[in-house]
C-alpha atoms as a PDB file:
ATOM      1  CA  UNK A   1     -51.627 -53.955  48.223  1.00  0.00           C
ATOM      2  CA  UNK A   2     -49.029 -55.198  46.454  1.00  0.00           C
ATOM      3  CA  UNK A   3     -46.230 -52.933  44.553  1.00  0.00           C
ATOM      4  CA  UNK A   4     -43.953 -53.130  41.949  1.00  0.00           C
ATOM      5  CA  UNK A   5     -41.855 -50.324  40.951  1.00  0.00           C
ATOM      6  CA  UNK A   6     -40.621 -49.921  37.701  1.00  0.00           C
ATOM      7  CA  UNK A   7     -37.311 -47.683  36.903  1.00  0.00           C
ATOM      8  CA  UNK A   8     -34.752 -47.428  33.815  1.00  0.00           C
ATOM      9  CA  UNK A   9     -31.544 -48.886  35.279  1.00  0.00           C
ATOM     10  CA  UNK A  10     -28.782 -47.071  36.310  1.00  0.00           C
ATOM     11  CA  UNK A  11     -26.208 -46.538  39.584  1.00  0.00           C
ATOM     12  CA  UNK A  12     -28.518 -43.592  41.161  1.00  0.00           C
ATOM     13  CA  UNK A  13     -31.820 -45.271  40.928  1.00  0.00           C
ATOM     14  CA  UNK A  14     -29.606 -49.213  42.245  1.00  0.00           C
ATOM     15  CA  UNK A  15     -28.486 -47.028  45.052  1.00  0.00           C
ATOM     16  CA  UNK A  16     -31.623 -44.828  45.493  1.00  0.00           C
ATOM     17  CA  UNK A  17     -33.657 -48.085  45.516  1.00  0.00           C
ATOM     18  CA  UNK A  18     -31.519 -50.176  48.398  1.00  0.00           C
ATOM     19  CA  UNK A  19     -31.332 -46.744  50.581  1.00  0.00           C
ATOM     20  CA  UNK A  20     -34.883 -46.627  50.295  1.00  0.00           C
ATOM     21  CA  UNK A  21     -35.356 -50.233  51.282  1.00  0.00           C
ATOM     22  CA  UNK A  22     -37.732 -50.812  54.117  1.00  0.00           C
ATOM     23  CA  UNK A  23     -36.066 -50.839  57.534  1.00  0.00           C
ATOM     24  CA  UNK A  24     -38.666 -53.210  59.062  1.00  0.00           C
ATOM     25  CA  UNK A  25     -37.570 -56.527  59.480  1.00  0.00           C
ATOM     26  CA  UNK A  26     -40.057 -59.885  58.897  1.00  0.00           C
ATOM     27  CA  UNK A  27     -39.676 -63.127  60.161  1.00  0.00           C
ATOM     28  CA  UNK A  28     -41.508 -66.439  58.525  1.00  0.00           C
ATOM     29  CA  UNK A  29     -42.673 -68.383  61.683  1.00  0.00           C
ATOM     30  CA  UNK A  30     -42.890 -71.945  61.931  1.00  0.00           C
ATOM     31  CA  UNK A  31     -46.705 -71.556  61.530  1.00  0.00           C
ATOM     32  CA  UNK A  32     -45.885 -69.727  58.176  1.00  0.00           C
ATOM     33  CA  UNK A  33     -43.947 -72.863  56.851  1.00  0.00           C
ATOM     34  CA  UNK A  34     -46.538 -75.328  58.332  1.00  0.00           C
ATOM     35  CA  UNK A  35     -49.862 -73.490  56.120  1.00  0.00           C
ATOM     36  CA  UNK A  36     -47.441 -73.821  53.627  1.00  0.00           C
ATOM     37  CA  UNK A  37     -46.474 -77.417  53.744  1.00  0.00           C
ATOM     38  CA  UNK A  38     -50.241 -78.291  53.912  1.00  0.00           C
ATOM     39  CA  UNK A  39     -51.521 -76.205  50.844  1.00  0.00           C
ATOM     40  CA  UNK A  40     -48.578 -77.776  48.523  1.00  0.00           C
ATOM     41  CA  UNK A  41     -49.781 -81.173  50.331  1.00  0.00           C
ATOM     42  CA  UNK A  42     -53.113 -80.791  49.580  1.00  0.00           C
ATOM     43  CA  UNK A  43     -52.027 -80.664  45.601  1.00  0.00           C
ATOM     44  CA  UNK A  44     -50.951 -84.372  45.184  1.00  0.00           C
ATOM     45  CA  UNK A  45     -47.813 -85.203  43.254  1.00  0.00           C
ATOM     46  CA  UNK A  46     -46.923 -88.606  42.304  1.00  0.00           C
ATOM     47  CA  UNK A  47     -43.375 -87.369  41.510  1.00  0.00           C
ATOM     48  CA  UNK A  48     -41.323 -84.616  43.009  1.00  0.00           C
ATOM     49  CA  UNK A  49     -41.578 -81.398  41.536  1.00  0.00           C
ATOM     50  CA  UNK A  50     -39.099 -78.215  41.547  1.00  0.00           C
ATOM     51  CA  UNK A  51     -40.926 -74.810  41.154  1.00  0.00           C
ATOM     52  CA  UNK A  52     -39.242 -71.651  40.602  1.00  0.00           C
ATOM     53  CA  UNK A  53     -39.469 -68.054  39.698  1.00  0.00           C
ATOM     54  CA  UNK A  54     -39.764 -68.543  35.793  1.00  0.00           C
ATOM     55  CA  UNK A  55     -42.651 -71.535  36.431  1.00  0.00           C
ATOM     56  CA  UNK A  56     -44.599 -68.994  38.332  1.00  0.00           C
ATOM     57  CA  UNK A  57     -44.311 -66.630  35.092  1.00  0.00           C
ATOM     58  CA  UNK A  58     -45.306 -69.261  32.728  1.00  0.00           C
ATOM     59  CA  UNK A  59     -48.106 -69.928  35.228  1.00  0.00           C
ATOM     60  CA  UNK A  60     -47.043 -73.444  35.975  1.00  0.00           C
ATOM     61  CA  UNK A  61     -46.749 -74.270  31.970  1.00  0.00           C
ATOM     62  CA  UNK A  62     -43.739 -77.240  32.057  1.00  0.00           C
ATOM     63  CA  UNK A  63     -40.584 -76.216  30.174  1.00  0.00           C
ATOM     64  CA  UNK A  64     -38.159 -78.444  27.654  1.00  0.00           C
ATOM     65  CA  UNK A  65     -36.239 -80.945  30.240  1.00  0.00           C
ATOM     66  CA  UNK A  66     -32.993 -78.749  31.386  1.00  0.00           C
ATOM     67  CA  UNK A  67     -29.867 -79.103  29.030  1.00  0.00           C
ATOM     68  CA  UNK A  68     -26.613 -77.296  29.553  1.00  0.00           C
ATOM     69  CA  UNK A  69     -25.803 -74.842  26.744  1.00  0.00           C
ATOM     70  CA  UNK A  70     -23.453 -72.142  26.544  1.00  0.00           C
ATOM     71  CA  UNK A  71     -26.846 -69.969  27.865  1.00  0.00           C
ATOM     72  CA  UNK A  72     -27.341 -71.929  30.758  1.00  0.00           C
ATOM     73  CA  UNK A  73     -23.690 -71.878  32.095  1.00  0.00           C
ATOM     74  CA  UNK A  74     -22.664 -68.476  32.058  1.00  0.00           C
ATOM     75  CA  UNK A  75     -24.643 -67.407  34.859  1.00  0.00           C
ATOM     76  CA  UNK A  76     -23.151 -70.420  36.913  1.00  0.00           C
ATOM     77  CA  UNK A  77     -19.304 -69.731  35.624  1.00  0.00           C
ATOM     78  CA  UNK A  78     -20.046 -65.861  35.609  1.00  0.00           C
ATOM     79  CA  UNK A  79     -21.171 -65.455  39.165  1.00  0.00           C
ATOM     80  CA  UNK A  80     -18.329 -67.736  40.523  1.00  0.00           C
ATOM     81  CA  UNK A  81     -15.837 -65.684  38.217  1.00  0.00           C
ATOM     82  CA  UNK A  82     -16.853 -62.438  39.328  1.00  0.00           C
ATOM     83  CA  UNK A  83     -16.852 -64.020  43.193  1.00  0.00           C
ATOM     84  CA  UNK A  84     -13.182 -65.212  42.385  1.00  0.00           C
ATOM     85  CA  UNK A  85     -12.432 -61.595  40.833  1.00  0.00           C
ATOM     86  CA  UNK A  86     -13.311 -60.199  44.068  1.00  0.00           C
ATOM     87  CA  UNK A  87     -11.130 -62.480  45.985  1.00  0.00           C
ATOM     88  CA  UNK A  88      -7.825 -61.494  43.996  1.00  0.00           C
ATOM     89  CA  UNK A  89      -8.281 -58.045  41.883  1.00  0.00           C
ATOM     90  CA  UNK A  90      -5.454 -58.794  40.164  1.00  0.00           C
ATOM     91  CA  UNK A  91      -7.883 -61.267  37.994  1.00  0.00           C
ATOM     92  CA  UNK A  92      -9.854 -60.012  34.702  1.00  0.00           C
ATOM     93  CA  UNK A  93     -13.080 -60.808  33.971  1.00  0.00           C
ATOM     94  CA  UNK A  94     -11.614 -62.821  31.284  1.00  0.00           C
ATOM     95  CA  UNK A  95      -8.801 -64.219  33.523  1.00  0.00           C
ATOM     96  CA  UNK A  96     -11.676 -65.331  36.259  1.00  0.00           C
ATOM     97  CA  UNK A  97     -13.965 -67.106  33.276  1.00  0.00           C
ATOM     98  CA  UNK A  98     -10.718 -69.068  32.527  1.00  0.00           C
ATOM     99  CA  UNK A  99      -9.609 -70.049  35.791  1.00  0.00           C
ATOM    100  CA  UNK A 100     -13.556 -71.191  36.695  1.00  0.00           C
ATOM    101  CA  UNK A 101     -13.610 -72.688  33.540  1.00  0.00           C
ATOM    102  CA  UNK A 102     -10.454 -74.673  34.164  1.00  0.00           C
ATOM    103  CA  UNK A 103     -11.284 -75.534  37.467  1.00  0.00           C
ATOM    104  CA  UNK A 104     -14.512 -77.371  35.822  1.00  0.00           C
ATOM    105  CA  UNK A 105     -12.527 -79.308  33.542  1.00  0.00           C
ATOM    106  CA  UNK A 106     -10.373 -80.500  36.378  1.00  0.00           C
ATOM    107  CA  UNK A 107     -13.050 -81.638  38.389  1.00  0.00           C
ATOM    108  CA  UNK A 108     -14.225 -83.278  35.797  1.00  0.00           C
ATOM    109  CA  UNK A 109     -10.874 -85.362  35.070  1.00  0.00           C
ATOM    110  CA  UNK A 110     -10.284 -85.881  38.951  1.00  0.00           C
ATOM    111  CA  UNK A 111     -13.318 -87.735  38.902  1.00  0.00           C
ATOM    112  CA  UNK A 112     -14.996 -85.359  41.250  1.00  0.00           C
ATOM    113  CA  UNK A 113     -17.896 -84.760  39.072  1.00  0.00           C
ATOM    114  CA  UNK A 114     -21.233 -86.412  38.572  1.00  0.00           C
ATOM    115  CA  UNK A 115     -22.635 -87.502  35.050  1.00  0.00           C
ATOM    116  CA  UNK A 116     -25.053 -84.548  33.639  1.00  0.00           C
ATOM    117  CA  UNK A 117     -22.870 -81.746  36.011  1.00  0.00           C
ATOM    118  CA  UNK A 118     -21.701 -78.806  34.429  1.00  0.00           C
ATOM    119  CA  UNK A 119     -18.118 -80.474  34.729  1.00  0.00           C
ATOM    120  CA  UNK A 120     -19.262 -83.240  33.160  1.00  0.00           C
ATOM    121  CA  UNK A 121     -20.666 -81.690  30.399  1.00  0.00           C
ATOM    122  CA  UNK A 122     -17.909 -79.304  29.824  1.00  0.00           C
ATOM    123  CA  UNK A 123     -15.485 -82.533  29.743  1.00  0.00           C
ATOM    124  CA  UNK A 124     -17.096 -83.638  26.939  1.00  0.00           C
ATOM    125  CA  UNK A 125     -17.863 -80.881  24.565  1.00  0.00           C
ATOM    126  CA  UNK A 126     -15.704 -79.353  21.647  1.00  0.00           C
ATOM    127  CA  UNK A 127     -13.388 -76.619  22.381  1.00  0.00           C
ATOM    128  CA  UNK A 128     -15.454 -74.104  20.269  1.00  0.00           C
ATOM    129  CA  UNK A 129     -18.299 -75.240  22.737  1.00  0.00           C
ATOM    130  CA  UNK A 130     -16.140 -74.318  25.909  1.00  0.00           C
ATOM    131  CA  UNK A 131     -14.993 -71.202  24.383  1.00  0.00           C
ATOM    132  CA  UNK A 132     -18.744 -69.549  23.279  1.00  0.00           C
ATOM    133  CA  UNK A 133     -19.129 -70.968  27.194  1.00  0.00           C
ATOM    134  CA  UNK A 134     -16.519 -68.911  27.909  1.00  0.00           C
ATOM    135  CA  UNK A 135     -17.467 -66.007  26.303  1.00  0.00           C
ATOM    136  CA  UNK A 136     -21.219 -65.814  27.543  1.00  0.00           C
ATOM    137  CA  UNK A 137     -19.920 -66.421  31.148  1.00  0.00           C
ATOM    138  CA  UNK A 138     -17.609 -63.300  30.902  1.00  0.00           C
ATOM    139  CA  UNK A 139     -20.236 -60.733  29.313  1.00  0.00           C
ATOM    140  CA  UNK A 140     -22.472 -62.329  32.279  1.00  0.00           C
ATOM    141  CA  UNK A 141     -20.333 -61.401  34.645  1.00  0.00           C
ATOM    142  CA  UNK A 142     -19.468 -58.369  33.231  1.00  0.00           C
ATOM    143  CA  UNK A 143     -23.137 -57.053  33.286  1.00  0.00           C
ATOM    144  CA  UNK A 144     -23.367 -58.286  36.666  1.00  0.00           C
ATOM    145  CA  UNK A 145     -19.803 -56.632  37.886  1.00  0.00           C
ATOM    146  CA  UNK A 146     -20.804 -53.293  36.224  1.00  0.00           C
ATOM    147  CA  UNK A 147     -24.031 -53.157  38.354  1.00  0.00           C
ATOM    148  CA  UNK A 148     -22.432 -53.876  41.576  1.00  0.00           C
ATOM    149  CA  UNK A 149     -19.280 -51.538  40.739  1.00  0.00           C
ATOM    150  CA  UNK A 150     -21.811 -48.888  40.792  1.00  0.00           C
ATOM    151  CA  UNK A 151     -23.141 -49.629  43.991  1.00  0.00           C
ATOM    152  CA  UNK A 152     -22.231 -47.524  46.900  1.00  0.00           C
ATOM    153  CA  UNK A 153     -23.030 -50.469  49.850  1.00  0.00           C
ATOM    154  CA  UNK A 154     -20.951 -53.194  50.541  1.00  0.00           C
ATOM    155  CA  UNK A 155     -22.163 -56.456  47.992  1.00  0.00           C
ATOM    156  CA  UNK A 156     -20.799 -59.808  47.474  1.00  0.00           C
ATOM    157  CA  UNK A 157     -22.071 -62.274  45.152  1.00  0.00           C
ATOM    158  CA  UNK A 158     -24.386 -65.395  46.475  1.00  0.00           C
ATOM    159  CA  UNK A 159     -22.597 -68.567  46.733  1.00  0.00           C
ATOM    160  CA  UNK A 160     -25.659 -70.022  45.688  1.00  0.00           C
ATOM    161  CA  UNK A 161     -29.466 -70.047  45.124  1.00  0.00           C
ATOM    162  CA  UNK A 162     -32.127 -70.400  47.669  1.00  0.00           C
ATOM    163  CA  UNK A 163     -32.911 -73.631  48.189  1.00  0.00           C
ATOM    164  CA  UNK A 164     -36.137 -74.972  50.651  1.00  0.00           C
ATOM    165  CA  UNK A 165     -37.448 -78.265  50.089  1.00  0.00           C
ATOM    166  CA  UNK A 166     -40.902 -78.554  51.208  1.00  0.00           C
ATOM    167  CA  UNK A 167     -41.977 -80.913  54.314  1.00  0.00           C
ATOM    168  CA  UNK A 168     -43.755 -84.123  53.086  1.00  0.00           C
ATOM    169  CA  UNK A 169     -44.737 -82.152  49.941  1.00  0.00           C
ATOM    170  CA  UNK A 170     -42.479 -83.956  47.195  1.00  0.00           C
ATOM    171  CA  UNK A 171     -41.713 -80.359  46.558  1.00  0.00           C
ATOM    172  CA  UNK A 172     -38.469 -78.217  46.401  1.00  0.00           C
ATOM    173  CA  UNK A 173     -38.525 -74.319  45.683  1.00  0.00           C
ATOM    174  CA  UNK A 174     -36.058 -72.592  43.905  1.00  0.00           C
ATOM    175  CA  UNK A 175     -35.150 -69.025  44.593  1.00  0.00           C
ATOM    176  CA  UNK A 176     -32.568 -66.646  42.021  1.00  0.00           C
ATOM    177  CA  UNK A 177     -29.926 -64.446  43.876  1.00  0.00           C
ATOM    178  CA  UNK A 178     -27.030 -63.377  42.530  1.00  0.00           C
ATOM    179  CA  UNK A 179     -25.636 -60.092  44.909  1.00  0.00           C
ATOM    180  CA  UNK A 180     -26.863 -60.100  48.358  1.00  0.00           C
ATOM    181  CA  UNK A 181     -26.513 -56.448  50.116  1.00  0.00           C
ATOM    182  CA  UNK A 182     -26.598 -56.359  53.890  1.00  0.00           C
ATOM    183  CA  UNK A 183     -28.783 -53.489  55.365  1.00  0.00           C
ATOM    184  CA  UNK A 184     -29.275 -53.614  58.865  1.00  0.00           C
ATOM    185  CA  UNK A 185     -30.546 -56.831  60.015  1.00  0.00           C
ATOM    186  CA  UNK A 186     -31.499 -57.451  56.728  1.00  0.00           C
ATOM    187  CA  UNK A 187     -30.353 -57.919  53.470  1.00  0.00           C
ATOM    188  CA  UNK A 188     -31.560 -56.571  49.690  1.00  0.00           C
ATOM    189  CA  UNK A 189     -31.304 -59.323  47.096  1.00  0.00           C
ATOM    190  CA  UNK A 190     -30.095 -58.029  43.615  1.00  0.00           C
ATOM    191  CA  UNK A 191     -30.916 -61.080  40.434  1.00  0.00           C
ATOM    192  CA  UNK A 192     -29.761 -60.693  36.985  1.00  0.00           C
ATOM    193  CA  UNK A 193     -32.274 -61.584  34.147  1.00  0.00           C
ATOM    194  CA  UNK A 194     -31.875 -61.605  30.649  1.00  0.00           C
ATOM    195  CA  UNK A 195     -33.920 -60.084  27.662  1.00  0.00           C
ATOM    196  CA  UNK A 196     -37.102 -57.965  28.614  1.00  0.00           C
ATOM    197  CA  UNK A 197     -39.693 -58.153  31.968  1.00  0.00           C
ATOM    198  CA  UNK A 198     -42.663 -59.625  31.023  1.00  0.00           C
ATOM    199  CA  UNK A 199     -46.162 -58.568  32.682  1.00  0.00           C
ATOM    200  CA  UNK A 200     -45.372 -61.704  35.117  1.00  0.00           C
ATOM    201  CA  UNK A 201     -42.127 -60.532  36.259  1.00  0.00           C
ATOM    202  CA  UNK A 202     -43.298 -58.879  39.774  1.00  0.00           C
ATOM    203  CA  UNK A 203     -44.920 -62.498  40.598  1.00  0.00           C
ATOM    204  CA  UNK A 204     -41.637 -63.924  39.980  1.00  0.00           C
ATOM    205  CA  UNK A 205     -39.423 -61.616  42.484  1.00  0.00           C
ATOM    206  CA  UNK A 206     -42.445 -62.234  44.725  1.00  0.00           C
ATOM    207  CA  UNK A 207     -41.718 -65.785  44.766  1.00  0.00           C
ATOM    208  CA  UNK A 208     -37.697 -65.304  44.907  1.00  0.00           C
ATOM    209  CA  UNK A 209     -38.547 -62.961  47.731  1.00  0.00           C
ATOM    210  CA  UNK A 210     -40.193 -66.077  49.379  1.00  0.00           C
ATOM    211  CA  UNK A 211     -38.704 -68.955  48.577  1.00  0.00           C
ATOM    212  CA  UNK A 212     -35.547 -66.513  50.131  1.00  0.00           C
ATOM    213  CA  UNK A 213     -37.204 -66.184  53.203  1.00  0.00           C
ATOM    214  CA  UNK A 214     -37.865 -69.805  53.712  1.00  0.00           C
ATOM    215  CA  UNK A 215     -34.270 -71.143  52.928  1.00  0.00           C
ATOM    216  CA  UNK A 216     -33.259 -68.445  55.338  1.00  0.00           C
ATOM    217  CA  UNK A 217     -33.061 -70.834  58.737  1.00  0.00           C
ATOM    218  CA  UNK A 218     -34.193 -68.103  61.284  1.00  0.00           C
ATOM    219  CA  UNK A 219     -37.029 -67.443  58.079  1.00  0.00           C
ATOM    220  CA  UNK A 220     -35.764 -63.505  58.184  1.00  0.00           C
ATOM    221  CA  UNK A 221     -37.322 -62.023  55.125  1.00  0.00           C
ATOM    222  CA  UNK A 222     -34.826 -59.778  52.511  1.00  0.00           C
ATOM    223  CA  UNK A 223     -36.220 -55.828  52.879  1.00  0.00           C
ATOM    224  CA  UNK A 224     -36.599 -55.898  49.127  1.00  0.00           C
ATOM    225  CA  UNK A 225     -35.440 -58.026  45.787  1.00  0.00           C
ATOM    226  CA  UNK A 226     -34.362 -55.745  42.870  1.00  0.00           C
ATOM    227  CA  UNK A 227     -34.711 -57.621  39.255  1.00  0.00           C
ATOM    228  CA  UNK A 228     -32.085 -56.144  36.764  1.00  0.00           C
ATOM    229  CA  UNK A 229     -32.195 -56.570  33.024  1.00  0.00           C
ATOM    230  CA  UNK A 230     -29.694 -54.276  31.952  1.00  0.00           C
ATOM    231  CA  UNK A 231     -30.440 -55.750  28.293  1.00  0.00           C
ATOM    232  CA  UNK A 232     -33.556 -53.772  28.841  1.00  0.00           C
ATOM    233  CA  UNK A 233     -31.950 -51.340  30.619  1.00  0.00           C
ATOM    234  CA  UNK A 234     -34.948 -51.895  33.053  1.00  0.00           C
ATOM    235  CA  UNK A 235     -35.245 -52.761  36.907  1.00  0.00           C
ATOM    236  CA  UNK A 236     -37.919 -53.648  39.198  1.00  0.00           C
ATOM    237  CA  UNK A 237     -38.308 -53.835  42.910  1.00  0.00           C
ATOM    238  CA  UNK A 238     -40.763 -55.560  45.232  1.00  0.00           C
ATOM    239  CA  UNK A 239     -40.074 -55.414  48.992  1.00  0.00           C
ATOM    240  CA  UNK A 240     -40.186 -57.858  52.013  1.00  0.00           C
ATOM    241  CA  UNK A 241     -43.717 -56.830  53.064  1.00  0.00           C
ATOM    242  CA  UNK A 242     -46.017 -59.841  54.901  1.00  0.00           C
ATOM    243  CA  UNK A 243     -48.097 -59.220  51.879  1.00  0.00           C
ATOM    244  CA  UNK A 244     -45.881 -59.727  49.628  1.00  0.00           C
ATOM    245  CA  UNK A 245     -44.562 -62.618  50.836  1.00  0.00           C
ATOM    246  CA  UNK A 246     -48.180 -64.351  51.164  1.00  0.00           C
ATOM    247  CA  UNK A 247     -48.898 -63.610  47.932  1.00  0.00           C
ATOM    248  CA  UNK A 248     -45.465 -65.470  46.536  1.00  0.00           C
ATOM    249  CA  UNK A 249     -46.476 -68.108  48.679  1.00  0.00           C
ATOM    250  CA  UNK A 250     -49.950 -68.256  46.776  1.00  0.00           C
ATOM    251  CA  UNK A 251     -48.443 -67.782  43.538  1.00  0.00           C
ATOM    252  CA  UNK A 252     -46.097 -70.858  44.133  1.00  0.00           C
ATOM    253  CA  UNK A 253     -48.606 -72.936  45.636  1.00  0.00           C
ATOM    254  CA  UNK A 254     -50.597 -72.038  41.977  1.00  0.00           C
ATOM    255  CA  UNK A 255     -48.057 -72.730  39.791  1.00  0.00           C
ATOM    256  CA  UNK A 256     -48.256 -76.153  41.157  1.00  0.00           C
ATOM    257  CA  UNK A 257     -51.383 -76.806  40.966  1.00  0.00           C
ATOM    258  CA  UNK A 258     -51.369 -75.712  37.046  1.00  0.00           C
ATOM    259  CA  UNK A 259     -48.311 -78.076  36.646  1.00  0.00           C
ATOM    260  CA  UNK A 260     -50.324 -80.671  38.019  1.00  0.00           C
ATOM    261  CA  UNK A 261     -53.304 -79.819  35.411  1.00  0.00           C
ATOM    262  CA  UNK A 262     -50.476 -79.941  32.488  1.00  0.00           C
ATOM    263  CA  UNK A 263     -48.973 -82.797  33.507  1.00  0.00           C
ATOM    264  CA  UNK A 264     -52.620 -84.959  33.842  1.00  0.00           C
ATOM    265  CA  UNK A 265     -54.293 -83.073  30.563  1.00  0.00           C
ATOM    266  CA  UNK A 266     -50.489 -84.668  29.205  1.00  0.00           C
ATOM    267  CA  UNK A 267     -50.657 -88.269  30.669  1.00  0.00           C
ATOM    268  CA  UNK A 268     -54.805 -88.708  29.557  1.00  0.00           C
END
């Protein structure tokens, strides 16, 4: 059966909860991905769809069309600030944001950016705009560089999300990561939410958990994904059991279907 542990966050119980991480190490075969690719197929799409962790919560229920807003960037600017603090320790927090922040802009003005990018959008707001950007991005990553200072493993932040695109499925899954922890063969996944855990929240590591796995080429599976809302003060944990992978693949494979009801019950 399925578990979800529940703990109030703080360093012990981070640490207690990646030492207790299972050692066992599973592997998403090609037959895995192939069952996969024919349940998604077998929910026809007319247009390509992108599923996530946050659409399994909402049980497939379609969300406002994505917009950047100071909310939206931080955890793109935070993450790479708090990778680029790591790099030269000289940096603050602050002193990252800026340089990531300035960076963006550049790109932008280079001509290196495409139209609806975070560049591009940055480019063309006000200054207060790209300062309360600013600011979001550094309390982001200072939430997220407190958690990891208190870690007693070795961490670095993911360069990106997990991406898997789904054979002949008009599908592509979306997976949050934002410290990966190597442990053994393995790895534990550490993602950074805001607010409160809902009573969906274990589905969604499930499918992060998942949709992990199958961006992962050889398909190795993480040992466990650890959800943090230090908001909350909260944190759960699911690990990389067969189980729990199945039933993120059935969860994803749900939230499509219902996001194929909305969108018909919409269109009639």
């Amino acid at each position: 059966m399925s578990q979800l542990t529940h703990r109030r966050l703080s360093p012990h119980i981070l640490n207690r909860l990646i030492d207790e991480a299972p050692r066992d190490t599973l592997t998403l075969t090609d037959d895995h991905r192939r069952s996969l690719t024919a349940r998604f197929r077998a929910v026809a799409s007319t247009d390509h769809r992108r599923l996530d962790a946050w659409m399994v919560e909402r049980a497939g229920q379609p969300y406002d069309t994505f917009r950047w807003s100071p909310a939206t960037a931080r955890r793109v600017i935070g993450n790479a600030a708090l990778r680029r603090s790591r790099h030269d320790p000289t940096l603050t927090r602050f002193d990252a944001v800026a340089l990531e922040v300035s960076d963006q802009l550049l790109r932008a003005v280079a001509g290196y950016s495409r139209p609806g990018s975070l560049a591009s959008w940055l480019a063309q707001s006000s200054p207060s705009v790209v300062g309360l950007v600013s600011a979001e991005a550094a309390n982001w990553a200072t939430q997220l560089g407190e958690a990891a200072q208190g870690l007693e493993h070795a961490w670095s932040v993911a360069a990106s999300d997990a991406y898997y695109d789904v054979a002949r499925a008009r599908t592509t899954l979306r997976g949050r990561r934002d410290l990966i922890i190597p442990r053994g063969l393995s790895r534990v996944l550490l993602r950074v939410r805001a607010g409160a855990p809902g009573k969906s929240a274990g589905p969604g590591l499930r499918a992060d958990l998942t949709i992990d796995a199958l961006a992962e080429p050889t398909g190795l599976a993480a040992s466990r994904v650890i959800g943090l809302w230090p908001e909350a003060g909260v944190v759960l944990s699911v690990d990389g059991t067969m189980e729990d992978l199945r039933a993120g693949a059935r969860d994803l494979v749900r939230t499509a279907a219902a996001f194929q009801r909305y969108r018909l019950a919409k269109a009639a």
